[in-house]
PDB file of N, CA and C in Angstrom:
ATOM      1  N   UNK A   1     101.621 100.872  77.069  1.00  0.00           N
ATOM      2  CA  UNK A   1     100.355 100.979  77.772  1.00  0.00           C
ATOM      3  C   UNK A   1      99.568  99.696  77.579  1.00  0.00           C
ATOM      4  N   UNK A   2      99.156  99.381  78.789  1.00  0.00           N
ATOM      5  CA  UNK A   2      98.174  97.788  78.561  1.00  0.00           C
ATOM      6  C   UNK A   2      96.894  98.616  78.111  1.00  0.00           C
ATOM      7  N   UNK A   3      96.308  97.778  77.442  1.00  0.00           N
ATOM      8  CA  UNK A   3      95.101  97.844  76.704  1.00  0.00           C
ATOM      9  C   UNK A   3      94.307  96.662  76.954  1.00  0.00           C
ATOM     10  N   UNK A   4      93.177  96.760  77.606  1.00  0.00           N
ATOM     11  CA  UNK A   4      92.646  96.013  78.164  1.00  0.00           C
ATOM     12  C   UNK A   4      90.990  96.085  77.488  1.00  0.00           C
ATOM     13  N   UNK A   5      90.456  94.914  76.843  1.00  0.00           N
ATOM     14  CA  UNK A   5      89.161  95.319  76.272  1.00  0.00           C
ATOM     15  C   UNK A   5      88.595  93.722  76.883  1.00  0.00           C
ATOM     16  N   UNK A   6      86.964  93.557  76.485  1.00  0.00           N
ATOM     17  CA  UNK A   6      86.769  92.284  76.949  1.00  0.00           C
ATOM     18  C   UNK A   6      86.915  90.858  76.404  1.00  0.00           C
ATOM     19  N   UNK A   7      87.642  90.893  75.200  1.00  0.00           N
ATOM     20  CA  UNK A   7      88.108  89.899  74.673  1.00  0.00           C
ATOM     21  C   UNK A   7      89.807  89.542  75.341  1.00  0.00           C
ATOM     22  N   UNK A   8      90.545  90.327  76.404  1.00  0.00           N
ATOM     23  CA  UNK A   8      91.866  89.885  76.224  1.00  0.00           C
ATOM     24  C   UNK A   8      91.270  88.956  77.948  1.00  0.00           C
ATOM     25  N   UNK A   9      91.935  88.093  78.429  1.00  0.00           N
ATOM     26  CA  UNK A   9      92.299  87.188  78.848  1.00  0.00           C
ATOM     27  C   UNK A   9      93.622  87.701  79.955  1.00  0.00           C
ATOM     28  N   UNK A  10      93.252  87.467  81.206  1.00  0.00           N
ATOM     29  CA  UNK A  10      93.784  87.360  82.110  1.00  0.00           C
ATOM     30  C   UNK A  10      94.439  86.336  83.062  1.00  0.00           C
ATOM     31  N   UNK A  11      95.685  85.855  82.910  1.00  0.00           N
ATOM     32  CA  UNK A  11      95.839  84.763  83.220  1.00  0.00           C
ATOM     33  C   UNK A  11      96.880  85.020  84.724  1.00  0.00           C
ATOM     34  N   UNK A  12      96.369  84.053  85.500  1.00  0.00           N
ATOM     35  CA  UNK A  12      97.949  83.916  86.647  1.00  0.00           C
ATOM     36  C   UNK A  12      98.713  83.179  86.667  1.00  0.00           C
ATOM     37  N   UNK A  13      99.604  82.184  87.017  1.00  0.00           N
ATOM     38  CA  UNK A  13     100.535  80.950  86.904  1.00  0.00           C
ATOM     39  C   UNK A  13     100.511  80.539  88.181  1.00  0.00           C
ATOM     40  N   UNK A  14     100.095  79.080  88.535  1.00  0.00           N
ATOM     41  CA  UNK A  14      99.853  78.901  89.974  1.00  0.00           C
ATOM     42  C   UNK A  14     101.585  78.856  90.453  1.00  0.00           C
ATOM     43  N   UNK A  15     102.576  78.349  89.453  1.00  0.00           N
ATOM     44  CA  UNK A  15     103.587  78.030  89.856  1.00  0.00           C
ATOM     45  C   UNK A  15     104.561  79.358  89.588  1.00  0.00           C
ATOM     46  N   UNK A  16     105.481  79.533  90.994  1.00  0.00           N
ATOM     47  CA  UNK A  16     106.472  80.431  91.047  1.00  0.00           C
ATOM     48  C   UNK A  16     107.458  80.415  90.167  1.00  0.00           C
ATOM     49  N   UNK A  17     107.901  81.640  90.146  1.00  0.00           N
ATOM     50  CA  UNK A  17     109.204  81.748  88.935  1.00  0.00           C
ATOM     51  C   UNK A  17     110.459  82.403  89.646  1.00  0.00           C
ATOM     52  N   UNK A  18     111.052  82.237  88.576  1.00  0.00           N
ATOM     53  CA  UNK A  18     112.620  82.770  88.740  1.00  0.00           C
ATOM     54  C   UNK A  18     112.573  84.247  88.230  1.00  0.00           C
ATOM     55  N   UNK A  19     112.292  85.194  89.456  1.00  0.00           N
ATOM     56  CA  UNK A  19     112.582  86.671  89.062  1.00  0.00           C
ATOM     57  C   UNK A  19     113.501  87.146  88.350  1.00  0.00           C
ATOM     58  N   UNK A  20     114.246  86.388  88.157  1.00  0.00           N
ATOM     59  CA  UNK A  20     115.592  86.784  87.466  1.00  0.00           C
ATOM     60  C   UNK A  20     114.581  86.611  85.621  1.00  0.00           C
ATOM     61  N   UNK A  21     113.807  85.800  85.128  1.00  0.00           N
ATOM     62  CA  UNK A  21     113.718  85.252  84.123  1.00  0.00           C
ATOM     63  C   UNK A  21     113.226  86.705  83.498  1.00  0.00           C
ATOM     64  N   UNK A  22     113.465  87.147  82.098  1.00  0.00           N
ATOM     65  CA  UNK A  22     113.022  88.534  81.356  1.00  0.00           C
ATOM     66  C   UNK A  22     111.781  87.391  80.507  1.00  0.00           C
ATOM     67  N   UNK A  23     111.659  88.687  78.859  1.00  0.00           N
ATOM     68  CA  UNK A  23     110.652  88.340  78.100  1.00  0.00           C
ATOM     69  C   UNK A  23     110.518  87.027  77.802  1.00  0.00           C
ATOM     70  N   UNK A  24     111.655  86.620  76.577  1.00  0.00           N
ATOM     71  CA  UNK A  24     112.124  85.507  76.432  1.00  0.00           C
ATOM     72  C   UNK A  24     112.006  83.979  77.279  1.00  0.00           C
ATOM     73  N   UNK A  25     112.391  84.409  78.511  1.00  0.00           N
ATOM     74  CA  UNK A  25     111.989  83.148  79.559  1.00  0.00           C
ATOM     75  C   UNK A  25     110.646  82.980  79.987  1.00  0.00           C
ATOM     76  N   UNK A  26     109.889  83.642  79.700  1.00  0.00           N
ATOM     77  CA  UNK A  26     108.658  83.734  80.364  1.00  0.00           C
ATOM     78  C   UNK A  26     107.785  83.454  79.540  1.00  0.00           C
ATOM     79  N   UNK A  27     108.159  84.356  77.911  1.00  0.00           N
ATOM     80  CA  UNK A  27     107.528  83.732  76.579  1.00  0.00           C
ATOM     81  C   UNK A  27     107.443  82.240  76.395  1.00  0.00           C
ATOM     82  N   UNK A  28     108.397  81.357  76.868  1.00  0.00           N
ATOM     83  CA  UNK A  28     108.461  79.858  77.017  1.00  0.00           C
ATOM     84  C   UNK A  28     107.890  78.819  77.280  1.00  0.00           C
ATOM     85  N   UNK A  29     107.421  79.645  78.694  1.00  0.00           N
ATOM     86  CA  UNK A  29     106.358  78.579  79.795  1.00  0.00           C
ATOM     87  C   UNK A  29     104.721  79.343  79.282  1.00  0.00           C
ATOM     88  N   UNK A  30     104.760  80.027  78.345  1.00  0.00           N
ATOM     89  CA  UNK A  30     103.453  80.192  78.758  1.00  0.00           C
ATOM     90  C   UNK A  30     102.793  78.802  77.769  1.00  0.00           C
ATOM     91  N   UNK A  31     103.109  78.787  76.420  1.00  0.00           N
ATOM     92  CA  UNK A  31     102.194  77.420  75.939  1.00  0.00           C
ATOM     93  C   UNK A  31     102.440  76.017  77.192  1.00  0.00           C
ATOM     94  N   UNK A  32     103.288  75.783  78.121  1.00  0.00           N
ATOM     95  CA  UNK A  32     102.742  75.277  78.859  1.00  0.00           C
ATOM     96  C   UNK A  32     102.314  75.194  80.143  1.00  0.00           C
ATOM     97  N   UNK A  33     101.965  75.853  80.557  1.00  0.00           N
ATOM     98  CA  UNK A  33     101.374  76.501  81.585  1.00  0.00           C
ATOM     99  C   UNK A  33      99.916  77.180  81.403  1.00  0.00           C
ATOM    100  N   UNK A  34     100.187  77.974  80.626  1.00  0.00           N
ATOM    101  CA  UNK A  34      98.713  78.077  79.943  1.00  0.00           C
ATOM    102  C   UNK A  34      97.764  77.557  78.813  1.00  0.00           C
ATOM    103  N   UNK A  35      98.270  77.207  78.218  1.00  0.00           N
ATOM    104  CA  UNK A  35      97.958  76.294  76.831  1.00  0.00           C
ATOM    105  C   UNK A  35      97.298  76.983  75.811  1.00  0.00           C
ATOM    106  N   UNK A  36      98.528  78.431  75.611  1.00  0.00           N
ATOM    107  CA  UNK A  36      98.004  79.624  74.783  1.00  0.00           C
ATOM    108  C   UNK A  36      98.792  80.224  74.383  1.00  0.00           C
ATOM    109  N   UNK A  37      99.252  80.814  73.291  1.00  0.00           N
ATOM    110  CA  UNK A  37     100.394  81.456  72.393  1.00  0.00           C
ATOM    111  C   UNK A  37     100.662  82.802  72.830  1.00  0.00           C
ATOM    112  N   UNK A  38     102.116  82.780  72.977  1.00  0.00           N
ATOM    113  CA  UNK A  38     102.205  83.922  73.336  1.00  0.00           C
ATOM    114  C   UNK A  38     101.883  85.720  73.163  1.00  0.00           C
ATOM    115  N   UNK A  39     101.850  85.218  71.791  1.00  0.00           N
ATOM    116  CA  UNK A  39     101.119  86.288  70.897  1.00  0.00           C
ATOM    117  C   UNK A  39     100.010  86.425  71.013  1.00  0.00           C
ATOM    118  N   UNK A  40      99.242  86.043  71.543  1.00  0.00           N
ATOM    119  CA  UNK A  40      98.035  86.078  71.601  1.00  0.00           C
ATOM    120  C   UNK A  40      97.571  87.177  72.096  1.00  0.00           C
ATOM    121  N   UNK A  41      97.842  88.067  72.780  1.00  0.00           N
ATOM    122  CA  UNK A  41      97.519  89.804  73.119  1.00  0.00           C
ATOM    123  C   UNK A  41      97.260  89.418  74.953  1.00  0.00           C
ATOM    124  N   UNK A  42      96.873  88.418  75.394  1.00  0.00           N
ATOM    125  CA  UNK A  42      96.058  87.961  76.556  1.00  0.00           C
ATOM    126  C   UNK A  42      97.335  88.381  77.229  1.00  0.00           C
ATOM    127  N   UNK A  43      96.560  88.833  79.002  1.00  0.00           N
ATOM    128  CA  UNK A  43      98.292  88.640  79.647  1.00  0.00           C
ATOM    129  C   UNK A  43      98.356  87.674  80.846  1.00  0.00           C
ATOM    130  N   UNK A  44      99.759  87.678  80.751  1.00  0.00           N
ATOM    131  CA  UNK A  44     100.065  86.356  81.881  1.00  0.00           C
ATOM    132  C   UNK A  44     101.124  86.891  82.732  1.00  0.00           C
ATOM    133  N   UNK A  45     100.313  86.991  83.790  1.00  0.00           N
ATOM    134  CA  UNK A  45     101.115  87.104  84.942  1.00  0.00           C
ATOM    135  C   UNK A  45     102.137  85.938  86.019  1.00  0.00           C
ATOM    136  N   UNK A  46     102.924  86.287  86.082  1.00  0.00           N
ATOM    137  CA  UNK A  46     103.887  85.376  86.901  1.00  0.00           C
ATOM    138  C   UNK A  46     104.355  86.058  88.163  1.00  0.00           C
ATOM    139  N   UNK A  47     104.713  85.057  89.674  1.00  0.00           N
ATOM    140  CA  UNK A  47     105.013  85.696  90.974  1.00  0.00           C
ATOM    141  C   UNK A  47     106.457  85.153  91.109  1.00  0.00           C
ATOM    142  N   UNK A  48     107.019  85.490  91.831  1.00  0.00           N
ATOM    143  CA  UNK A  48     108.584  84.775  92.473  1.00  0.00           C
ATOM    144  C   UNK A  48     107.958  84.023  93.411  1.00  0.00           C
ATOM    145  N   UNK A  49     108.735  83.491  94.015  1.00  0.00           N
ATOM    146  CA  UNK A  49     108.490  82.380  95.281  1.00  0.00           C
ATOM    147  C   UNK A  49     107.791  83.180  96.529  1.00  0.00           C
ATOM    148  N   UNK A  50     108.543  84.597  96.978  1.00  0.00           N
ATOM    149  CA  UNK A  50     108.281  85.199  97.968  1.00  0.00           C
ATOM    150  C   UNK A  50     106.984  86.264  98.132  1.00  0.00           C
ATOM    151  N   UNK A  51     106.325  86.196  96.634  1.00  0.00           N
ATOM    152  CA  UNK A  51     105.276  86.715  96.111  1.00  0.00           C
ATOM    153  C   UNK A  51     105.205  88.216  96.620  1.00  0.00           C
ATOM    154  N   UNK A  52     106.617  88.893  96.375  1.00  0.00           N
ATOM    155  CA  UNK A  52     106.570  90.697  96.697  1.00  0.00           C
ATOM    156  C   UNK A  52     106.889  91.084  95.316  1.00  0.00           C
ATOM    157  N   UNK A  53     107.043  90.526  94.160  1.00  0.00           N
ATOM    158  CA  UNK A  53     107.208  90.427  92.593  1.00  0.00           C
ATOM    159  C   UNK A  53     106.367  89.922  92.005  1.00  0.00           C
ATOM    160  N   UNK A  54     105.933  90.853  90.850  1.00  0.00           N
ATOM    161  CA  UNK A  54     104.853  90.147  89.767  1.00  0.00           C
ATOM    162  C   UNK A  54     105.352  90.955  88.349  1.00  0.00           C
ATOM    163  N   UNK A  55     105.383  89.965  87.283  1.00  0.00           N
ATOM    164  CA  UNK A  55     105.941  90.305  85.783  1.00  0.00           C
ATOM    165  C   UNK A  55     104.769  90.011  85.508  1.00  0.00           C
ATOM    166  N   UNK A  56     104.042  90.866  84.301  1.00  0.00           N
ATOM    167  CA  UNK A  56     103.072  90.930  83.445  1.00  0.00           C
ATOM    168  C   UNK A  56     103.492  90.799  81.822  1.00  0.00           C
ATOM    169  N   UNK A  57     104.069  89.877  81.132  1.00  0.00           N
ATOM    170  CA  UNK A  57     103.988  89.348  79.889  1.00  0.00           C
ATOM    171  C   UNK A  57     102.810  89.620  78.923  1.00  0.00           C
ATOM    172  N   UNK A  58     102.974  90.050  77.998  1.00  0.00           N
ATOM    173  CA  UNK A  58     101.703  90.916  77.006  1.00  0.00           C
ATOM    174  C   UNK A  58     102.525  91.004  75.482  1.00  0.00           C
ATOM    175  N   UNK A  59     101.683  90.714  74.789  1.00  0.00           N
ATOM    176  CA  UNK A  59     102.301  91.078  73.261  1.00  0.00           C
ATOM    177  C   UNK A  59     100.599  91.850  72.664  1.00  0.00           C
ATOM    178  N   UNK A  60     101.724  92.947  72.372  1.00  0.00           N
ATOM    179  CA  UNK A  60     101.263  94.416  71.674  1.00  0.00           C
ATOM    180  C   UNK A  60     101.132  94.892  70.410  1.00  0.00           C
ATOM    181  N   UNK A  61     101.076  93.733  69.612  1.00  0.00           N
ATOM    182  CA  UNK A  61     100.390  94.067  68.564  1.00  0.00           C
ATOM    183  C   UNK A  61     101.831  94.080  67.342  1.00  0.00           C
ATOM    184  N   UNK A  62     103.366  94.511  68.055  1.00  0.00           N
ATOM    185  CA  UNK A  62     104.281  94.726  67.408  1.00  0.00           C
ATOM    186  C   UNK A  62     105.394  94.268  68.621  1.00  0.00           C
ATOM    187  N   UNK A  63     105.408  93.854  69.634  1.00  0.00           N
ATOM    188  CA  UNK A  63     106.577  93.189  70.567  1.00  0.00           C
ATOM    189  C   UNK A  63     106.268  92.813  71.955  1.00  0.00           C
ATOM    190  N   UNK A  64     106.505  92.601  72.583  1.00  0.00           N
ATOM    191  CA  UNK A  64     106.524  91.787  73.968  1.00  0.00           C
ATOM    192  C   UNK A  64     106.538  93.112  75.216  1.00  0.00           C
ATOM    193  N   UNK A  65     105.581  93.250  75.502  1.00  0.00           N
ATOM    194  CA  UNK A  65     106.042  94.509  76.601  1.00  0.00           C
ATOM    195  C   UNK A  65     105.954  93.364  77.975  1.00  0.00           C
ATOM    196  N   UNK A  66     106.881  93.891  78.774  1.00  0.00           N
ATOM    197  CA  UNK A  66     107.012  93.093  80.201  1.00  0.00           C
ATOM    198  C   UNK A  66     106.862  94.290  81.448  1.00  0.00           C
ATOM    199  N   UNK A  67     105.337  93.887  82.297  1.00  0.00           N
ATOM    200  CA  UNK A  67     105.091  95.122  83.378  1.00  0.00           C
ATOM    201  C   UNK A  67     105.987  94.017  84.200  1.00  0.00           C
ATOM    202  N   UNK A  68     106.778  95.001  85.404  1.00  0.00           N
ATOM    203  CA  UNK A  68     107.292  94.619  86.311  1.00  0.00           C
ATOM    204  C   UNK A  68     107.219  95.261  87.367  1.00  0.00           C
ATOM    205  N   UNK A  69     106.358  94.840  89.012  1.00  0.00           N
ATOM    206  CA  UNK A  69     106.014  95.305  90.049  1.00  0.00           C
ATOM    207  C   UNK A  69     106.836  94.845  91.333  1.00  0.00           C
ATOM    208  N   UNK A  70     107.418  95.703  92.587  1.00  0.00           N
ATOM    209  CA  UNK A  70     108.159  94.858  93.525  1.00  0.00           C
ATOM    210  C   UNK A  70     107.386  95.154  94.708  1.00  0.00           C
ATOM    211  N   UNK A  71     107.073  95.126  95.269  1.00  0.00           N
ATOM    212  CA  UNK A  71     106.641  95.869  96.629  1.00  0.00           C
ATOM    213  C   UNK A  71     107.610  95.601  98.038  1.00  0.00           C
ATOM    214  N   UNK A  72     108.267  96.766  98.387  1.00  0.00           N
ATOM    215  CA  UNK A  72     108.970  97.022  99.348  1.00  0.00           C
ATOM    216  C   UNK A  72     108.411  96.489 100.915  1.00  0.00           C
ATOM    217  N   UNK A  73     107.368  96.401 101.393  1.00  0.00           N
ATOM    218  CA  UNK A  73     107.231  96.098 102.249  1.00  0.00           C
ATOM    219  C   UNK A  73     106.194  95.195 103.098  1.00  0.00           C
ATOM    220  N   UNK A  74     105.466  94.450 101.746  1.00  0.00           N
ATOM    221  CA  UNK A  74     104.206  93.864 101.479  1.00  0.00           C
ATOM    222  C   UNK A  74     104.307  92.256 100.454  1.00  0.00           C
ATOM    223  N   UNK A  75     103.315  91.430 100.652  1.00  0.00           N
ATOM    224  CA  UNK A  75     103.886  90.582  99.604  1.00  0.00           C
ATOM    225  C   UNK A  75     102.344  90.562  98.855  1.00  0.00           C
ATOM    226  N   UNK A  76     102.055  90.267  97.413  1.00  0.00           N
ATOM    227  CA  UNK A  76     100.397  89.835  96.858  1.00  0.00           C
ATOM    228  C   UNK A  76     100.011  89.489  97.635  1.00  0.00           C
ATOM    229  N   UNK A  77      98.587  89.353  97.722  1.00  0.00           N
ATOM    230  CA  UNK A  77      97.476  87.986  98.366  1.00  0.00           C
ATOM    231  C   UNK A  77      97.669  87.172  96.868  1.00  0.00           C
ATOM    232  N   UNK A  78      98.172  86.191  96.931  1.00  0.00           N
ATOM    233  CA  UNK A  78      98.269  85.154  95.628  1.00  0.00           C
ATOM    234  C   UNK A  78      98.046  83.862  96.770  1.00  0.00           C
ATOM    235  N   UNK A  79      96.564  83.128  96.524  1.00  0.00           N
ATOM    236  CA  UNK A  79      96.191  81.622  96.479  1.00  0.00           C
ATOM    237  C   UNK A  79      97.063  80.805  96.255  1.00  0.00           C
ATOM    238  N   UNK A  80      96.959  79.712  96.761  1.00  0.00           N
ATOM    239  CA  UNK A  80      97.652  78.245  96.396  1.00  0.00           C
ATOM    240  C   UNK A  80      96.833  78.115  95.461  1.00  0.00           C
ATOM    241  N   UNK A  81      97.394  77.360  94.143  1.00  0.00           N
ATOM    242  CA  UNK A  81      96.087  76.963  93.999  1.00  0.00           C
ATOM    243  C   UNK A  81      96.779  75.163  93.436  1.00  0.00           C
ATOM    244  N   UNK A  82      96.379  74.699  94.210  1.00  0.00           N
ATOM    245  CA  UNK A  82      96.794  73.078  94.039  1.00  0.00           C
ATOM    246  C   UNK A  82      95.985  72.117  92.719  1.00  0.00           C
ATOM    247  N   UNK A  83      96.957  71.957  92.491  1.00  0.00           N
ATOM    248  CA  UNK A  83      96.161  71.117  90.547  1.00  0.00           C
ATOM    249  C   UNK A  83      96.011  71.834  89.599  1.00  0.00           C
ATOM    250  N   UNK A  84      96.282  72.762  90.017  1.00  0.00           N
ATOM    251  CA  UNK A  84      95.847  74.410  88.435  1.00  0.00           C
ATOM    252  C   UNK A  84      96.833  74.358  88.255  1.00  0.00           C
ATOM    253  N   UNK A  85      97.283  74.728  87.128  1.00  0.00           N
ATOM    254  CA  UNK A  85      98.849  75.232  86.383  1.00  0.00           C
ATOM    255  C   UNK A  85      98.247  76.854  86.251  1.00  0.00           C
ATOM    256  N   UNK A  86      97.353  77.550  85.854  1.00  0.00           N
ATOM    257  CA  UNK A  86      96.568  78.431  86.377  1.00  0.00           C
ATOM    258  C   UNK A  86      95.425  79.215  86.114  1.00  0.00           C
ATOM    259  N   UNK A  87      94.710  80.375  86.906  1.00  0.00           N
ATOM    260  CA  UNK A  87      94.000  80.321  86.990  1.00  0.00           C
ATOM    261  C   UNK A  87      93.350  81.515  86.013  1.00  0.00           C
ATOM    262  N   UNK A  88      92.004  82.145  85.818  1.00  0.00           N
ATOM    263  CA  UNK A  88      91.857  83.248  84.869  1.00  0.00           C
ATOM    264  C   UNK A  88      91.252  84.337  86.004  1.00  0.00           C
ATOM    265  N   UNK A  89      91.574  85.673  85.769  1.00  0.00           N
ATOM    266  CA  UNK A  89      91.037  86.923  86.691  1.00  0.00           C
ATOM    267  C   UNK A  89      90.198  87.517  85.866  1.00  0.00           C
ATOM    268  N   UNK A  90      89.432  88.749  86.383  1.00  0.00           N
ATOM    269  CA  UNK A  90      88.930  89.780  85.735  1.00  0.00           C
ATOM    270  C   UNK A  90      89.845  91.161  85.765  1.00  0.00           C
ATOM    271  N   UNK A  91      89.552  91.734  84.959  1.00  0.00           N
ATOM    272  CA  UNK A  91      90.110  93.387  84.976  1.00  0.00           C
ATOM    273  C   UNK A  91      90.111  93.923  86.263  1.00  0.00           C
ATOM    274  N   UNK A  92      88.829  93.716  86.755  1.00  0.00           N
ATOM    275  CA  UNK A  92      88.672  94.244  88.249  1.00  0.00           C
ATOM    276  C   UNK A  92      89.669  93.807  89.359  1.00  0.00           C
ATOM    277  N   UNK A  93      90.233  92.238  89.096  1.00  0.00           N
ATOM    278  CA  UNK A  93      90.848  91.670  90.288  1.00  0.00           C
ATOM    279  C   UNK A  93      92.046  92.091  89.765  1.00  0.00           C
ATOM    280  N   UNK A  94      92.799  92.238  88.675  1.00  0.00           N
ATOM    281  CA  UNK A  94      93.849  93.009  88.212  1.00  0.00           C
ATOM    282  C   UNK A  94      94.095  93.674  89.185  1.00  0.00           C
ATOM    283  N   UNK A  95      93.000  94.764  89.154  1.00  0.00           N
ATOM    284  CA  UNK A  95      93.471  96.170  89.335  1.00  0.00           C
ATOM    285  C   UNK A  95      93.316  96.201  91.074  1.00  0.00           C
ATOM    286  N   UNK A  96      92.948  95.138  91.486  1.00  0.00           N
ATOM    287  CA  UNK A  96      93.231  94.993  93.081  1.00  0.00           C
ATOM    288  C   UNK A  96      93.938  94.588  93.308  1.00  0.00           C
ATOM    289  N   UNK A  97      94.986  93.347  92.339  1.00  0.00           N
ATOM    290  CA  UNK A  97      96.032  92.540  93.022  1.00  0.00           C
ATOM    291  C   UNK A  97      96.846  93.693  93.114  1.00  0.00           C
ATOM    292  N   UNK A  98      97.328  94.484  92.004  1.00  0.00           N
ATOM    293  CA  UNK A  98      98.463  95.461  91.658  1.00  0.00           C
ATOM    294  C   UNK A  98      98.158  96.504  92.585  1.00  0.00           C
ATOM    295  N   UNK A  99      96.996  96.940  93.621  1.00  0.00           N
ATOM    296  CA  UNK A  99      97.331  97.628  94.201  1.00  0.00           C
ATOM    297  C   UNK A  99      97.131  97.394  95.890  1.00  0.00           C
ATOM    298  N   UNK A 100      97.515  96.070  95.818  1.00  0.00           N
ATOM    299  CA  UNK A 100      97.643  94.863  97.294  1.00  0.00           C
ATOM    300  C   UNK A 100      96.469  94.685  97.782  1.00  0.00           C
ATOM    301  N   UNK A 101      95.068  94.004  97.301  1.00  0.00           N
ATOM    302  CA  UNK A 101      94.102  93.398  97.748  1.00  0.00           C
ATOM    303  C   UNK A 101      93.850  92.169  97.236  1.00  0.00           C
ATOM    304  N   UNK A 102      93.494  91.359  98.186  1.00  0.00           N
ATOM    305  CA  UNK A 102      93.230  90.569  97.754  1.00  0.00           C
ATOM    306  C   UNK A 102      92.192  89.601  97.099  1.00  0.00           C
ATOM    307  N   UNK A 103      92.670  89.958  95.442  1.00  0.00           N
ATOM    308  CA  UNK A 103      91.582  89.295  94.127  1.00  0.00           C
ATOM    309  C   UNK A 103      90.776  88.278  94.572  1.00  0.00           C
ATOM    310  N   UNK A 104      90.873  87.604  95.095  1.00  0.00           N
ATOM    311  CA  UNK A 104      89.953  86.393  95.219  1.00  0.00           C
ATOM    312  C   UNK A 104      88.628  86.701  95.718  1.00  0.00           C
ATOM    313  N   UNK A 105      88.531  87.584  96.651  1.00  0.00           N
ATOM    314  CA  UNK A 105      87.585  87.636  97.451  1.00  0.00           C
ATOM    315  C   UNK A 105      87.092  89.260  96.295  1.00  0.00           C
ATOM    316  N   UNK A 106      87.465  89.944  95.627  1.00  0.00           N
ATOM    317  CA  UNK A 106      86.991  90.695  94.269  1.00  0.00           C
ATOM    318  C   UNK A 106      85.823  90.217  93.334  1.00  0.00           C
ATOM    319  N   UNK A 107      84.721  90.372  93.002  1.00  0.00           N
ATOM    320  CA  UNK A 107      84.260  89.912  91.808  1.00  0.00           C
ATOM    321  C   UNK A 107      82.738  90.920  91.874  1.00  0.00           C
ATOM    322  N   UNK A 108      82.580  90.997  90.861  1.00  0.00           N
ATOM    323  CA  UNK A 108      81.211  91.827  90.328  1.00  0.00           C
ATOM    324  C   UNK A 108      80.173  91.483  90.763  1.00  0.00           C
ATOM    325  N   UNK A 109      79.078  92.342  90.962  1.00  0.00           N
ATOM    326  CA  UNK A 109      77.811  91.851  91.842  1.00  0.00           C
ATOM    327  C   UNK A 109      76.790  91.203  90.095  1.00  0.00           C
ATOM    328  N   UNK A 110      76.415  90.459  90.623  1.00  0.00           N
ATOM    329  CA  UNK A 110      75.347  89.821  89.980  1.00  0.00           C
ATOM    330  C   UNK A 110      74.090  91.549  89.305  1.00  0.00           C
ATOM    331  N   UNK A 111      73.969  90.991  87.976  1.00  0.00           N
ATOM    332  CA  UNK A 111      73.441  92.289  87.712  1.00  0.00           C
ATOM    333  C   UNK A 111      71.867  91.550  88.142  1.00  0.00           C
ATOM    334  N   UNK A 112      71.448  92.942  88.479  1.00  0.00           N
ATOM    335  CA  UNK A 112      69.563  92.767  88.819  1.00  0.00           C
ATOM    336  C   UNK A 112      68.925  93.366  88.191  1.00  0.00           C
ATOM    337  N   UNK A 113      67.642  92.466  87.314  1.00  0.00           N
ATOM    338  CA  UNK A 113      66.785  93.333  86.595  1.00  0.00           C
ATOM    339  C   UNK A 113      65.087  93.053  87.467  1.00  0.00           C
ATOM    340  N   UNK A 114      64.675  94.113  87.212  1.00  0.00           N
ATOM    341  CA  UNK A 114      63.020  94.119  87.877  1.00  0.00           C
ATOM    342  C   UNK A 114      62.980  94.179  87.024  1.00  0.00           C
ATOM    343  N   UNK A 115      61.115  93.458  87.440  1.00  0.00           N
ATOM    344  CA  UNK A 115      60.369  93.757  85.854  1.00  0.00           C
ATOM    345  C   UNK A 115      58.782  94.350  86.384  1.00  0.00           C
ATOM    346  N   UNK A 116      59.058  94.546  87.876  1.00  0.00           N
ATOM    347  CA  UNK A 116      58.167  95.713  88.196  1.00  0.00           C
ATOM    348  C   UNK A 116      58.800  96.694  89.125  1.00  0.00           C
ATOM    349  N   UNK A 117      58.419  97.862  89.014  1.00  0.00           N
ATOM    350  CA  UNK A 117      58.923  98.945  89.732  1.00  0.00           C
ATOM    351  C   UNK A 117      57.650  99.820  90.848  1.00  0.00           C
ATOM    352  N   UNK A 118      58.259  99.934  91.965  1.00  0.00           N
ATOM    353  CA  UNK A 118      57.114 100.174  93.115  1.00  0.00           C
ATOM    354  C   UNK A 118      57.228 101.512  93.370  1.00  0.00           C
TER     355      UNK A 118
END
């Protein structure tokens, strides 16, 4: 089970991977690609080329859990993103990429405080 609190770190990889690659291969690129240990609890997501695959890389406190998503008839909304090796999400855009919207255009409204009430 991902466990998600506001200290873990959401990461994407601008650059495509080899679907074929498991824990191990993926554990590899993340110090460079992200410039962050794998252990670190944070997760890092990776796409294939054709972006209808996404692996979620996570270490759990005691081993490497790997989420793995395909979609049959759809591909992500996943950005270019040119010069990033990559980029950081929120929980919220998570939970839109994984269920085919597209994160980018996702983000929290600005909170509003009054300080008079009519």
């Amino acid at each position: 089970m991902i466990k998600l609190n506001g200290e873990i770190k959401i990461y994407v990889s601008a650059e495509a991977i080899d679907a074929r690659k498991s824990i191990d291969g993926l554990a590899c690129l993340i110090p460079d690609r992200f410039n962050d240990n794998p252990q670190s609890g944070n997760l890092f997501l990776f796409f294939n080329k054709v972006k209808d695959k996404v692996k979620i890389l996570y270490w759990d406190d005691i081993g490497f859990a790997l989420y793995y998503k395909r979609l049959e008839k759809h591909r992500f909304a996943v950005p270019r993103l040119a010069g990033q090796s990559h980029i950081e999400i929120s929980e919220i855009q998570l939970k839109g990429l994984l269920s085919g919207l597209d994160f980018m255009l996702m983000r929290k409204f600005t909170e509003t405080n009054y300080s008079k009430f009519i």
